[in-house]
Each structure stands twice: as C-alpha cells, then as structure tokens.
PDB file of N, CA and C in Angstrom:
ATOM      1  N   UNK A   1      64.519 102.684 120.684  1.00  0.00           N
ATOM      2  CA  UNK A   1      63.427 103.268 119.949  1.00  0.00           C
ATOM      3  C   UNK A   1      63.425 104.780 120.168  1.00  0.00           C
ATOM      4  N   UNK A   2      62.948 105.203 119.404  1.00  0.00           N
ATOM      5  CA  UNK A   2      63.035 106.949 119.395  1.00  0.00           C
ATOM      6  C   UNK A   2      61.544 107.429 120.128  1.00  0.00           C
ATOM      7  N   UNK A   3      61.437 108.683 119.952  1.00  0.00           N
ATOM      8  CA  UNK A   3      60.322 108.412 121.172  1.00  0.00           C
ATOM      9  C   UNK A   3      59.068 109.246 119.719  1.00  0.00           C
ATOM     10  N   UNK A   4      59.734 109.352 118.681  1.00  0.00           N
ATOM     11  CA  UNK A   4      58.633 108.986 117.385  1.00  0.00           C
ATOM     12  C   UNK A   4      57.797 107.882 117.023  1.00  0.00           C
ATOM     13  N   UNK A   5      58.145 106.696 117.469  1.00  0.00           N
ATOM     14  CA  UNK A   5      58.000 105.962 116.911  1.00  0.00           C
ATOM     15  C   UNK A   5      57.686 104.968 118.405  1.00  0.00           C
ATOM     16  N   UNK A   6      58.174 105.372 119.487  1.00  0.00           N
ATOM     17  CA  UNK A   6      57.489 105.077 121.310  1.00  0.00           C
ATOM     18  C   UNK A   6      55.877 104.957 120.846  1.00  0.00           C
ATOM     19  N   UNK A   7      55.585 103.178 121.708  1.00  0.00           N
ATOM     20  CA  UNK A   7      54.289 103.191 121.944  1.00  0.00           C
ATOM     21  C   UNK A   7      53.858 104.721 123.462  1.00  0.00           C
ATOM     22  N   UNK A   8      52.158 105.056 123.248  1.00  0.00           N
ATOM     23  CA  UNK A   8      52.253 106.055 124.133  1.00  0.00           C
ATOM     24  C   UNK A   8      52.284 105.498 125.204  1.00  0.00           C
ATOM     25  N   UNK A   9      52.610 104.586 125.942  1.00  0.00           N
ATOM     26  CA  UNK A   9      52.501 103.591 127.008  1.00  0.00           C
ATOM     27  C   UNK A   9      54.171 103.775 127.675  1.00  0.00           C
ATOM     28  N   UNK A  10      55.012 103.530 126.540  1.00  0.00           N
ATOM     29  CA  UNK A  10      56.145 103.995 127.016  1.00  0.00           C
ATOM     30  C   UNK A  10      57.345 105.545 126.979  1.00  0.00           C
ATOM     31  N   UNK A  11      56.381 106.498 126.475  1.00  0.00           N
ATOM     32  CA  UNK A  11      56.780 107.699 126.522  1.00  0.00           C
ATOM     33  C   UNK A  11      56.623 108.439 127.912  1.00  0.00           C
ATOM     34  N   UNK A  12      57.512 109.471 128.218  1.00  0.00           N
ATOM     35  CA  UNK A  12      57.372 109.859 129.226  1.00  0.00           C
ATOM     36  C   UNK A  12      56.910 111.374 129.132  1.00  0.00           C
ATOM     37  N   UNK A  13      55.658 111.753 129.988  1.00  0.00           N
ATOM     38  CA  UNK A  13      54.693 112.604 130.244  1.00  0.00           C
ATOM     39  C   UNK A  13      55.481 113.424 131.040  1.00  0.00           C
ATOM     40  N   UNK A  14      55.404 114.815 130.704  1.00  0.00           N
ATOM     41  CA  UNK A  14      55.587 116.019 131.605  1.00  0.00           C
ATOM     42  C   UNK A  14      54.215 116.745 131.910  1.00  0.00           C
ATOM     43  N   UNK A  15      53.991 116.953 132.948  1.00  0.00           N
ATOM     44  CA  UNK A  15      52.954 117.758 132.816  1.00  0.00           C
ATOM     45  C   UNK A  15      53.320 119.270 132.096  1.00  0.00           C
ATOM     46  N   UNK A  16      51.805 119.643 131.864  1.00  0.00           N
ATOM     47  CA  UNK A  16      51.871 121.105 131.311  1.00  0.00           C
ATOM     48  C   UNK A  16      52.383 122.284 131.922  1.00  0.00           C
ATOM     49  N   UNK A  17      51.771 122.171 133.490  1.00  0.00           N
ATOM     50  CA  UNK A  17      52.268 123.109 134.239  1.00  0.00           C
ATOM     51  C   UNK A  17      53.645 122.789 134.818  1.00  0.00           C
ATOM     52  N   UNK A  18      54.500 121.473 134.682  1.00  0.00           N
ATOM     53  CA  UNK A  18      56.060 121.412 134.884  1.00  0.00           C
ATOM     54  C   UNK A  18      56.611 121.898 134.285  1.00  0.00           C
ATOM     55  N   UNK A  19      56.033 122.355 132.560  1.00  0.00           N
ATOM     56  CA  UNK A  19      57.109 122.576 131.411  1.00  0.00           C
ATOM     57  C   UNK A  19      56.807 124.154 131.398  1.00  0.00           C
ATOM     58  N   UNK A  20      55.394 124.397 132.212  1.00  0.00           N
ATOM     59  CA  UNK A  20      55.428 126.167 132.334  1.00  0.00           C
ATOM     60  C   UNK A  20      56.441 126.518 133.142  1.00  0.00           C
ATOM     61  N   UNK A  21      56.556 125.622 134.262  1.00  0.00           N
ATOM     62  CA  UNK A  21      57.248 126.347 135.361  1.00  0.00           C
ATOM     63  C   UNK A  21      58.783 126.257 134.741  1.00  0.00           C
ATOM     64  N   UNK A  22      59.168 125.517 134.097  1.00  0.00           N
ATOM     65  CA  UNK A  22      60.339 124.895 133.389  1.00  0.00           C
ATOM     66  C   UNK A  22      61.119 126.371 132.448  1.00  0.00           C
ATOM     67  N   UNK A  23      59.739 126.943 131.783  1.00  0.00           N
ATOM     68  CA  UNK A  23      59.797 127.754 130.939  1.00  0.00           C
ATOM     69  C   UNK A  23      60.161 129.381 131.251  1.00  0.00           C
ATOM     70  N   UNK A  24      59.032 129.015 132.420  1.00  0.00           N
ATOM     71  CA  UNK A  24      59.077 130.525 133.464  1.00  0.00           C
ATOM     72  C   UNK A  24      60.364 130.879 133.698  1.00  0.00           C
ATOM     73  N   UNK A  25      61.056 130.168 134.767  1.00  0.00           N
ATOM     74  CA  UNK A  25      62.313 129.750 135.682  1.00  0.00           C
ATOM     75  C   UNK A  25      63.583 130.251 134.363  1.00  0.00           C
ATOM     76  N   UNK A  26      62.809 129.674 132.966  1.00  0.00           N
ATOM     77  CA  UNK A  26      64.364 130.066 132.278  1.00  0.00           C
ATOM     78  C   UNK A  26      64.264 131.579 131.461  1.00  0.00           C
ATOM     79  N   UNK A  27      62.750 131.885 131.807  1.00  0.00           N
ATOM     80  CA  UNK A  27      62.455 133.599 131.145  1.00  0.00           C
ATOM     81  C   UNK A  27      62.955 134.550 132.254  1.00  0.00           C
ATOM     82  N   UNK A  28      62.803 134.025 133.878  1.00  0.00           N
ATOM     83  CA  UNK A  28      63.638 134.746 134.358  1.00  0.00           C
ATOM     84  C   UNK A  28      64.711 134.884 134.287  1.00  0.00           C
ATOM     85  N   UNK A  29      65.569 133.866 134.178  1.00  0.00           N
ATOM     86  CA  UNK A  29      66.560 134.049 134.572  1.00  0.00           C
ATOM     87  C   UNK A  29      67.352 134.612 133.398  1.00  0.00           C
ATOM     88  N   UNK A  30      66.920 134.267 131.627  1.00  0.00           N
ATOM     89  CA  UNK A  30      67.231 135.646 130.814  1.00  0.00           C
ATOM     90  C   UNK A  30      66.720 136.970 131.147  1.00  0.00           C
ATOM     91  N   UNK A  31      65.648 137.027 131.797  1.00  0.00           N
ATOM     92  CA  UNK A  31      65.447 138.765 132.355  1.00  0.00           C
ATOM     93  C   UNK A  31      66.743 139.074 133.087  1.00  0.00           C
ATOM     94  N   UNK A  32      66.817 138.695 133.879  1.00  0.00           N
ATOM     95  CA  UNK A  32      67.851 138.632 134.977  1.00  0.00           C
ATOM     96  C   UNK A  32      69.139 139.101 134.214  1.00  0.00           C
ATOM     97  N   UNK A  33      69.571 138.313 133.484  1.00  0.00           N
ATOM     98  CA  UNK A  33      70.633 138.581 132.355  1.00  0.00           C
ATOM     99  C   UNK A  33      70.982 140.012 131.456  1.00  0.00           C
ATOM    100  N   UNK A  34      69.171 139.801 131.058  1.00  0.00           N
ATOM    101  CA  UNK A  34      68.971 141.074 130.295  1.00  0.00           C
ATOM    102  C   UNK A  34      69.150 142.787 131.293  1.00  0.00           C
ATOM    103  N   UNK A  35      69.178 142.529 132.283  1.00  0.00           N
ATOM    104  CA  UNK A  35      68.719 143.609 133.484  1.00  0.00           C
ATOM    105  C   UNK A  35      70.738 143.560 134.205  1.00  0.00           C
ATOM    106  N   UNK A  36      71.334 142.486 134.063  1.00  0.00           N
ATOM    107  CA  UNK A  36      72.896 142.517 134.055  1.00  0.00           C
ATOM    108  C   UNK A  36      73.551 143.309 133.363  1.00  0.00           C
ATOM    109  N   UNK A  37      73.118 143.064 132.075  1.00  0.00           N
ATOM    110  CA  UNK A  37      74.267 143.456 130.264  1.00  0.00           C
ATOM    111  C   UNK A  37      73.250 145.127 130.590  1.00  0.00           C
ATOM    112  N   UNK A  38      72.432 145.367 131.060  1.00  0.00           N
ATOM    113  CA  UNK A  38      71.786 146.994 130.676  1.00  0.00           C
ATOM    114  C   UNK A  38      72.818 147.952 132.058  1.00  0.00           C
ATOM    115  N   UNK A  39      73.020 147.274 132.898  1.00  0.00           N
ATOM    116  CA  UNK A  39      73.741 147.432 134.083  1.00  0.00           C
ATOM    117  C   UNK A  39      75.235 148.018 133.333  1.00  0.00           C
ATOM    118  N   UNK A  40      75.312 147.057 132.782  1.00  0.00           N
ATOM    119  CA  UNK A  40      77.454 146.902 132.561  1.00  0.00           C
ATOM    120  C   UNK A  40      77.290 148.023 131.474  1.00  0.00           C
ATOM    121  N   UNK A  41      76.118 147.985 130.416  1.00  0.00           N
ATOM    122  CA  UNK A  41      76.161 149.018 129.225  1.00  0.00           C
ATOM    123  C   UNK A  41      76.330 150.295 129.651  1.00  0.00           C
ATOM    124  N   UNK A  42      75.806 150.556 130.690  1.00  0.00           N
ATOM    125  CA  UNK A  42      75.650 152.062 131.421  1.00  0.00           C
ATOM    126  C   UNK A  42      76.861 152.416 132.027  1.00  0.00           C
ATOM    127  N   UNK A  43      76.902 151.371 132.898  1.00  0.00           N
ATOM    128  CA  UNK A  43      78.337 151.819 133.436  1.00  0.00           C
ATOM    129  C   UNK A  43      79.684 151.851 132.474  1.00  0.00           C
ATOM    130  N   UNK A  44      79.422 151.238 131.919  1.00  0.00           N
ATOM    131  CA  UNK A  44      80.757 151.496 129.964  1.00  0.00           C
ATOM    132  C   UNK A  44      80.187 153.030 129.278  1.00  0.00           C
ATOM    133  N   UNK A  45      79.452 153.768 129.101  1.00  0.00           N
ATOM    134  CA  UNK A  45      79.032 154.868 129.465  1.00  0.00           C
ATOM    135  C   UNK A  45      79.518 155.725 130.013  1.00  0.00           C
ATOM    136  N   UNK A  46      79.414 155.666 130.967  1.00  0.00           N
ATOM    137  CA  UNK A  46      79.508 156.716 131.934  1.00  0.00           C
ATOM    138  C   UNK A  46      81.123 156.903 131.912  1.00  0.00           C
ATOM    139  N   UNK A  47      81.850 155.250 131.797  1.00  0.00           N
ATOM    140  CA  UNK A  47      83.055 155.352 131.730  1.00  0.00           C
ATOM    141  C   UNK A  47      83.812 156.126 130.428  1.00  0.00           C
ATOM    142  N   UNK A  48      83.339 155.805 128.944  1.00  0.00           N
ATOM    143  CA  UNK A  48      83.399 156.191 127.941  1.00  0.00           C
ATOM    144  C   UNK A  48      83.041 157.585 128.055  1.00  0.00           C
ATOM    145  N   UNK A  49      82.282 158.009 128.858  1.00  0.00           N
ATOM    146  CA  UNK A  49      81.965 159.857 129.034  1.00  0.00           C
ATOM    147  C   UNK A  49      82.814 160.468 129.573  1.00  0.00           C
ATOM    148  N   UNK A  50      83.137 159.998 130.840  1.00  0.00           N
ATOM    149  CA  UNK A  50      84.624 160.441 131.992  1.00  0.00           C
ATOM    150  C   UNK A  50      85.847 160.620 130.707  1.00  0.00           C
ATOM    151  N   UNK A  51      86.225 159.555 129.961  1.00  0.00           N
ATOM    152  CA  UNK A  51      87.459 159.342 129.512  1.00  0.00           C
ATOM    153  C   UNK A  51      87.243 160.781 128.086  1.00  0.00           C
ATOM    154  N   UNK A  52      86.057 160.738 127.253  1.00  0.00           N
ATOM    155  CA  UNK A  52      85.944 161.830 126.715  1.00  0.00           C
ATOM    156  C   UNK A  52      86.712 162.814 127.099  1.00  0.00           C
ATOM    157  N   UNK A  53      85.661 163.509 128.204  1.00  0.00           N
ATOM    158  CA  UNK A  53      85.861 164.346 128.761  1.00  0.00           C
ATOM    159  C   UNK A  53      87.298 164.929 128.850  1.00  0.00           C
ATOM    160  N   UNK A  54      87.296 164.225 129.941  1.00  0.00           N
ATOM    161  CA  UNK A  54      89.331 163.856 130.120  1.00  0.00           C
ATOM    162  C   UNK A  54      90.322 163.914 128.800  1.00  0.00           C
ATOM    163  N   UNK A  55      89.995 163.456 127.719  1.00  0.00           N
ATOM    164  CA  UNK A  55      90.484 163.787 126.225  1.00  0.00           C
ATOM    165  C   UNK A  55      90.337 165.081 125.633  1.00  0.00           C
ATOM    166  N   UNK A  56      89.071 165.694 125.994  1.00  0.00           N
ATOM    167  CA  UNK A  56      88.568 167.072 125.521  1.00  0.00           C
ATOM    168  C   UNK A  56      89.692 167.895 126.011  1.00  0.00           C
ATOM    169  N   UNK A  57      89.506 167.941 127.610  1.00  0.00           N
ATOM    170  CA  UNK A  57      89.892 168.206 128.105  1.00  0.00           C
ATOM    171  C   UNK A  57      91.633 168.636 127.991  1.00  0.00           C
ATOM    172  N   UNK A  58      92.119 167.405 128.055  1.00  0.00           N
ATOM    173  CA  UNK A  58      93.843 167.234 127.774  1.00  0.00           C
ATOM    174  C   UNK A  58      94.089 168.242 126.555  1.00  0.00           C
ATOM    175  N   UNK A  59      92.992 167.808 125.351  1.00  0.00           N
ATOM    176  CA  UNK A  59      93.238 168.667 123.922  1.00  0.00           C
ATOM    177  C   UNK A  59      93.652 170.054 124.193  1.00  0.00           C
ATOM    178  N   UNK A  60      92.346 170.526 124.721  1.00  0.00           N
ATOM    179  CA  UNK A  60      91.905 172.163 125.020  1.00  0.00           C
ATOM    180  C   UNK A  60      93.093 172.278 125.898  1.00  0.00           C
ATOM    181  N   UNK A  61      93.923 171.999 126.496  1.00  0.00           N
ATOM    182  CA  UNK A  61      95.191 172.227 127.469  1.00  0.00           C
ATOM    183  C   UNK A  61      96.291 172.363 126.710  1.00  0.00           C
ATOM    184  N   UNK A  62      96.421 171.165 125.844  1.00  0.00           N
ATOM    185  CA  UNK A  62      97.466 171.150 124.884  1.00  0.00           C
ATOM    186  C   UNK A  62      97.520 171.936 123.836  1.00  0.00           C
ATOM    187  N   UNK A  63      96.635 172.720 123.150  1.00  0.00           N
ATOM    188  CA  UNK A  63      96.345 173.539 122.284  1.00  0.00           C
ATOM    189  C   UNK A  63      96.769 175.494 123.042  1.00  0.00           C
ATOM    190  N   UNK A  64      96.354 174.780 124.065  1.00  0.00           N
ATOM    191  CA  UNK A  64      96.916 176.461 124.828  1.00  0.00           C
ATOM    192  C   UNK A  64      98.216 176.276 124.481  1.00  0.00           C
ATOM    193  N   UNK A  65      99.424 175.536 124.668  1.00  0.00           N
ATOM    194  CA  UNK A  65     100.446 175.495 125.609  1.00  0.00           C
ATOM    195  C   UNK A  65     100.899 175.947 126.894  1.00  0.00           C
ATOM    196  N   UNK A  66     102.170 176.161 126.897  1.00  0.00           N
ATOM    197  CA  UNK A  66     102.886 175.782 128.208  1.00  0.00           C
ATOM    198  C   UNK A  66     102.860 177.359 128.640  1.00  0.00           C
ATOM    199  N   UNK A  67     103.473 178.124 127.474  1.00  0.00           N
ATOM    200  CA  UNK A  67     103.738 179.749 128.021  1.00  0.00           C
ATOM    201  C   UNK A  67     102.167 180.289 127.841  1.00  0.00           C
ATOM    202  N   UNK A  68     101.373 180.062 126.931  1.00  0.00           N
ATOM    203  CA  UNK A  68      99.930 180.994 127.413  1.00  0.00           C
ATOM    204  C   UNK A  68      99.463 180.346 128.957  1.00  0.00           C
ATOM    205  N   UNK A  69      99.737 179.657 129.092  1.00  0.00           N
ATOM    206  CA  UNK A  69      98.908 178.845 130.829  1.00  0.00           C
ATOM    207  C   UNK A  69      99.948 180.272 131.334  1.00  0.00           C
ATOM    208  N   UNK A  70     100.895 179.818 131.646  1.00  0.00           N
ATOM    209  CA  UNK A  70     101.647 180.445 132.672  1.00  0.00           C
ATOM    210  C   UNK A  70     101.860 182.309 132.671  1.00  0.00           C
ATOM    211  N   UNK A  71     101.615 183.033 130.978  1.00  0.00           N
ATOM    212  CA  UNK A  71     101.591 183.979 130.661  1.00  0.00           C
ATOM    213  C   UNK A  71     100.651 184.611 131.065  1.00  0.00           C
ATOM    214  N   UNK A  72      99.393 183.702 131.163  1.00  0.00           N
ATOM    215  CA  UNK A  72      97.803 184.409 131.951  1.00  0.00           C
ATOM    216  C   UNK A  72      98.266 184.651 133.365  1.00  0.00           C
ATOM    217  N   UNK A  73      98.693 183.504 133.923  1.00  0.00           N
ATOM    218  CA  UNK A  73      98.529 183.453 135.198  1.00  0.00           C
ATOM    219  C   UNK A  73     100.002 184.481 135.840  1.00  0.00           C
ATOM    220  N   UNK A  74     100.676 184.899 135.492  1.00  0.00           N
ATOM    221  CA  UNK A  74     101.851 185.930 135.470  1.00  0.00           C
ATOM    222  C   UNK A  74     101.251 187.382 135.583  1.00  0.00           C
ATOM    223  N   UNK A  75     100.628 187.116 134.079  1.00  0.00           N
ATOM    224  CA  UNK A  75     100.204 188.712 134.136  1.00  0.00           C
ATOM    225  C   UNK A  75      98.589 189.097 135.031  1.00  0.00           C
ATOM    226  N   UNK A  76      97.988 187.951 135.656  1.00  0.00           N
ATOM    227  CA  UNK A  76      97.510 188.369 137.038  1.00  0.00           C
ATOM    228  C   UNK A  76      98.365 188.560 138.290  1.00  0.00           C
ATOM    229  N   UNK A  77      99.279 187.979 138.185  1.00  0.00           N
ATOM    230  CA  UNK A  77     100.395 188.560 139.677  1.00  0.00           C
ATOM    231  C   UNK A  77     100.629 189.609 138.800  1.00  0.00           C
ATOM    232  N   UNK A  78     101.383 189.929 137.810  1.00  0.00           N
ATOM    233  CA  UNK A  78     102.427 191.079 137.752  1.00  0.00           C
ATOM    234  C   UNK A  78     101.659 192.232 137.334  1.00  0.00           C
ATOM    235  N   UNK A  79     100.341 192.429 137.194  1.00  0.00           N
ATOM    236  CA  UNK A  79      99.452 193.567 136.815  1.00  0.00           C
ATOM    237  C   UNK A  79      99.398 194.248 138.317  1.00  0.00           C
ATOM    238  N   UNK A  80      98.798 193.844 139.285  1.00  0.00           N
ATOM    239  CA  UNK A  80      98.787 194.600 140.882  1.00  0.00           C
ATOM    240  C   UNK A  80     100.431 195.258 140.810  1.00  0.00           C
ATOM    241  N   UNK A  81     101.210 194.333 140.927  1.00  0.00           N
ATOM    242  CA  UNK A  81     102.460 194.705 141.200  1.00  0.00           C
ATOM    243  C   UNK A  81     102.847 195.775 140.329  1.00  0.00           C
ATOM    244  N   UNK A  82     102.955 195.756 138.725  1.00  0.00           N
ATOM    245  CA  UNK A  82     103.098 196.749 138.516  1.00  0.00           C
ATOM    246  C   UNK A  82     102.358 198.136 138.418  1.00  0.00           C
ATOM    247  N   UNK A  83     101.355 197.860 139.003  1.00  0.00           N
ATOM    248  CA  UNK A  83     100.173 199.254 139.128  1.00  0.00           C
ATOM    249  C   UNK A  83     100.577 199.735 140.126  1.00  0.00           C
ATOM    250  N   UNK A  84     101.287 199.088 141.471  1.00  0.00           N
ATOM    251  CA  UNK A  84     102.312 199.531 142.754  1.00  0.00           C
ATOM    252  C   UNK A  84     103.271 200.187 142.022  1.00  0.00           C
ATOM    253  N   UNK A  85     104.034 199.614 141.152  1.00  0.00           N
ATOM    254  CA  UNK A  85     105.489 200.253 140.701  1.00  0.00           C
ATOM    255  C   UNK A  85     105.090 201.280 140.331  1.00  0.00           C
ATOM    256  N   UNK A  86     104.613 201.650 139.428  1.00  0.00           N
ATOM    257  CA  UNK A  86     104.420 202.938 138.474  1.00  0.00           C
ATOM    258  C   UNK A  86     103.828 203.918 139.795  1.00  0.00           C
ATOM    259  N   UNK A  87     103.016 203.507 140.554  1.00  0.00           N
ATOM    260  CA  UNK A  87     102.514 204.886 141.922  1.00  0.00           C
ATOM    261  C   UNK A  87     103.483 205.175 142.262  1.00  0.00           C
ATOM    262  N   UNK A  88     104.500 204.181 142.443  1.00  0.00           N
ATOM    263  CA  UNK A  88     105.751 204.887 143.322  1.00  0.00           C
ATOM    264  C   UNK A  88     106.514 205.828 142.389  1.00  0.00           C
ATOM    265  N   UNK A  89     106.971 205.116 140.878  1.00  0.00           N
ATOM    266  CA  UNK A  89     107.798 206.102 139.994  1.00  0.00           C
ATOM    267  C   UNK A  89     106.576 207.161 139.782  1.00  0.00           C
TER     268      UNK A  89
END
C-alpha cells in the first residue's frame, strides 16, 4: 500500500521537531559548502591575479627586448667610466 492511501494507524509519524532538526543539520551543512566554494573562488583569484600579473609582466619585458634591457644597463656602467676617460684625455 502506498502511504496515500495508508490507514492513519499504519503510517509512520515523524515528529515536527525531528524533521526541523532533520532540516537544520542539512541547511548547515549546505552553509558549510557554501562557505567551502567562496574559499576555493578566492583563492582561484588571487591565483588568476598572480598569473596576470606574471603575463603583464613577461609582455612589458618582451616588448623591450634583449638589447634595450642590456643597452640601459651598459650605458649606466659605461657613462662613469667614460666621464673618467675623457678627464684623463
């Protein structure tokens, strides 16, 4: 028999406050869930920001090239040095 159609004699009774606590127990434990996935979202974030960055980054490097990096950093050594040379000539 289906329990539509169960005399009420043979249906089985939950109480009200079993099926609260029943109810409670499973709203936490989607909070719980919900307070997990906000956790992992952030930290995918933060990760997705780092890796940006790091992309920006690489671009703006690669767009210099190889001889302006090294052409800056040359003509800070070789500017002293040659401001020595020329005192002496």
């Amino acid at each position: 028999m289906s329990d539509a159609t169960a005399t009420p004699a043979l249906r089985q009774h939950t109480s009200l406050f079993t099926r609260l606590r029943i109810v409670e127990a499973e709203l936490e434990a989607l909070k719980a869930l919900v307070a997990d996935l906000k956790e992992d979202h952030e930290a995918l974030r933060e990760d997705r920001d780092e890796w940006r960055w790091r992309a920006e980054y690489l671009l703006a490097e690669s767009r210099k090239g190889f001889f302006d990096r090294w052409g800056q950093r040359l003509a800070e050594v070789a500017t002293p040095f040659a401001r020595r040379l020329n005192a002496l000539l």
